[in-house]
Every structure is written in structure tokens, then in C-alpha cells.
Protein backbone atom coordinates (compact mmCIF):
# COMPACT_ATOMS: atom_id res chain seq x y z
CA UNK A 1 128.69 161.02 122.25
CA UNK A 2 125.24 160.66 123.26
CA UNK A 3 123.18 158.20 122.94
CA UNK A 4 119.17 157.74 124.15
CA UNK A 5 117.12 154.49 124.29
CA UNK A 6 113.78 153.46 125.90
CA UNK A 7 113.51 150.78 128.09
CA UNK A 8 109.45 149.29 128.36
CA UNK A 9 107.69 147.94 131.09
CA UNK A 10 108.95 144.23 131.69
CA UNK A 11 111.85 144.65 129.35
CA UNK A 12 115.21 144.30 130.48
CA UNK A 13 117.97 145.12 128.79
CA UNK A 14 121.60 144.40 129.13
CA UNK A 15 124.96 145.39 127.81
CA UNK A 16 128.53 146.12 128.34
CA UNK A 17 129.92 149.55 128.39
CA UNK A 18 132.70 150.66 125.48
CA UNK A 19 134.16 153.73 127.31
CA UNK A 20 133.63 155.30 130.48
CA UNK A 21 129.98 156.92 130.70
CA UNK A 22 127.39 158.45 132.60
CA UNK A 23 124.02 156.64 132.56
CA UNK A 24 121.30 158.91 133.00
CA UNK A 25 117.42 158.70 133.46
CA UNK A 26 115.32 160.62 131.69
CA UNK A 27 111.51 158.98 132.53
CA UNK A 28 110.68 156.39 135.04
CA UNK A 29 112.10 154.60 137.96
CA UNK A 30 114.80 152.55 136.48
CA UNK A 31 116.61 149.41 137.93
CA UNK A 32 120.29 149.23 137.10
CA UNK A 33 122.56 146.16 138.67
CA UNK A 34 126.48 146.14 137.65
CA UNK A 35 128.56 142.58 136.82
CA UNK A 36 131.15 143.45 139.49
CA UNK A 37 128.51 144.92 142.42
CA UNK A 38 126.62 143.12 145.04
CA UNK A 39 124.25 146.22 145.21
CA UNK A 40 121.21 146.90 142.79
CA UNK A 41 120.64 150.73 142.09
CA UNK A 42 116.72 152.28 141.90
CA UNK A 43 117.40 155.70 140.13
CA UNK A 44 114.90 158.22 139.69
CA UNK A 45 114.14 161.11 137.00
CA UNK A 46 117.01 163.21 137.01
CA UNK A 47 119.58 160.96 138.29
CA UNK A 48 123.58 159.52 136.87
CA UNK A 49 125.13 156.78 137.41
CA UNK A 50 128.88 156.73 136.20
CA UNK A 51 129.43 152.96 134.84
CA UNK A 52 133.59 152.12 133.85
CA UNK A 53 134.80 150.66 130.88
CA UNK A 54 134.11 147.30 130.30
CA UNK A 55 131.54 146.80 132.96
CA UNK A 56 128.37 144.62 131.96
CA UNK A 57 125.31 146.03 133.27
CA UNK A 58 121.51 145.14 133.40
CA UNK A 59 118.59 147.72 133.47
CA UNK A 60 115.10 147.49 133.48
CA UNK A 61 111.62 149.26 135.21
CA UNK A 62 108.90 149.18 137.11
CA UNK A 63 107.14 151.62 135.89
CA UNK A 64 103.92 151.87 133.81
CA UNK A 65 105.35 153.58 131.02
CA UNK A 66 108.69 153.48 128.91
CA UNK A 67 111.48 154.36 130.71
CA UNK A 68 113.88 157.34 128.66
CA UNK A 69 117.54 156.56 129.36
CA UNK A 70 120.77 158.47 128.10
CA UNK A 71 124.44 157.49 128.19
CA UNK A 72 127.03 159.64 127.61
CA UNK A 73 131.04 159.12 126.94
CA UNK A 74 133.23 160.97 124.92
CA UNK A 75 133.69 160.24 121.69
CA UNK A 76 136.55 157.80 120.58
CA UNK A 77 137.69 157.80 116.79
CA UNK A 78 138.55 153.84 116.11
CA UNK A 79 142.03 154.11 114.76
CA UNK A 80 142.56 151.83 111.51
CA UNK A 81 145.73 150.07 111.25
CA UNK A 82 146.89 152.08 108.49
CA UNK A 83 147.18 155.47 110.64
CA UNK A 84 148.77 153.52 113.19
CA UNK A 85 151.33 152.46 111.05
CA UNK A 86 151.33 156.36 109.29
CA UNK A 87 151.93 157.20 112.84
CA UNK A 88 154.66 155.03 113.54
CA UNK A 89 156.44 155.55 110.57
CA UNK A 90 156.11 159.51 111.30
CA UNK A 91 157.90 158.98 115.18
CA UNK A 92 160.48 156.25 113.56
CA UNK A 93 161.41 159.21 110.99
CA UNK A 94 161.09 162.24 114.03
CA UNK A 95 163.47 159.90 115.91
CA UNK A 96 166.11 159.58 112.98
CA UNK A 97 166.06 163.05 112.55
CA UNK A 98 166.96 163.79 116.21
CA UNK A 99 169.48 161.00 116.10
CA UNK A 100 171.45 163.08 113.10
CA UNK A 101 171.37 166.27 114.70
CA UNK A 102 173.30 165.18 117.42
């Protein structure tokens, strides 16, 4: 899954991070800092920056124009209780079935 924002001059913009992704730049010098890092990243046109699940991060430019931003993680389907429970009921039945052909 894919998905792009802008970022304008002054504007800083935070969130936290659902899955596993890759942050990349599309336009303008971005700032990125991470909740768990002492170190503040400049990235440039072009470059990634792999951010872990769960981590709150905070990005922003310098730049005179609107920074073009990307971040990509693979694409979870949220699984509603009743599948779980579909799919428990299916491995509760496999494992009957296994325990009467012994």
C-alpha cells in the first residue's frame, strides 16, 4: 500500500507508523526525527528511510516549495472478529478430525 502526501513550507507533520514502511522523498529537503532516536535525519530527493511499527515520527521542510513524500508497507487486511472465530472453529474441527483418525 502506497500512500503520498505533501508536506508545505513551515508545516510539520507528525504521526505514528501502522506497519513497517519505507518513507520516501519525492520533492524537497525533508526533516524527519524518530520518538526512540537521538539523531534528526535531512533526506534528499530520492532517498528511504525504513521507520518500524509503532514508531512516532515528525517531518517537516525547509524548502521553498511543498515537499512530495511517499510511504510504503504492505498491505494488511484488518481481520473482523467473525473470521477469527470462522477460523477457529475451522482448526477446532481440523483438530477433531485428526484426533478420530487415530
Amino acid at each position: 500500500m502506497i500512500i503520498r502526501f505533501v508536506i508545505q513550507p513551515g508545516q510539520i507533520a507528525s504521526w505514528r507508523v501502522r506497519s513497517d514502511s519505507e518513507l520516501r522523498v519525492g520533492t524537497a529537503r525533508v526533516w524527519v526525527t524518530r520518538i526512540f532516536s537521538p539523531y534528526d535525519y535531512w533526506l534528499q530527493t530520492g532517498d528511504v528511510l525504513r521507520v518500524a511499527r509503532g514508531e512516532r515520527i515528525w517531518i517537516s521542510t525547509d524548502a521553498n516549495i511543498a515537499a512530495e513524500i511517499s510511504l510504503t508497507s504492505a498491505y494488511a487486511l484488518a481481520r473482523r472478529p467473525l473470521f477469527k472465530w470462522i477460523e477457529r472453529l475451522g482448526n477446532y474441527l481440523g483438530d477433531i478430525s485428526r484426533l478420530r483418525s487415530r
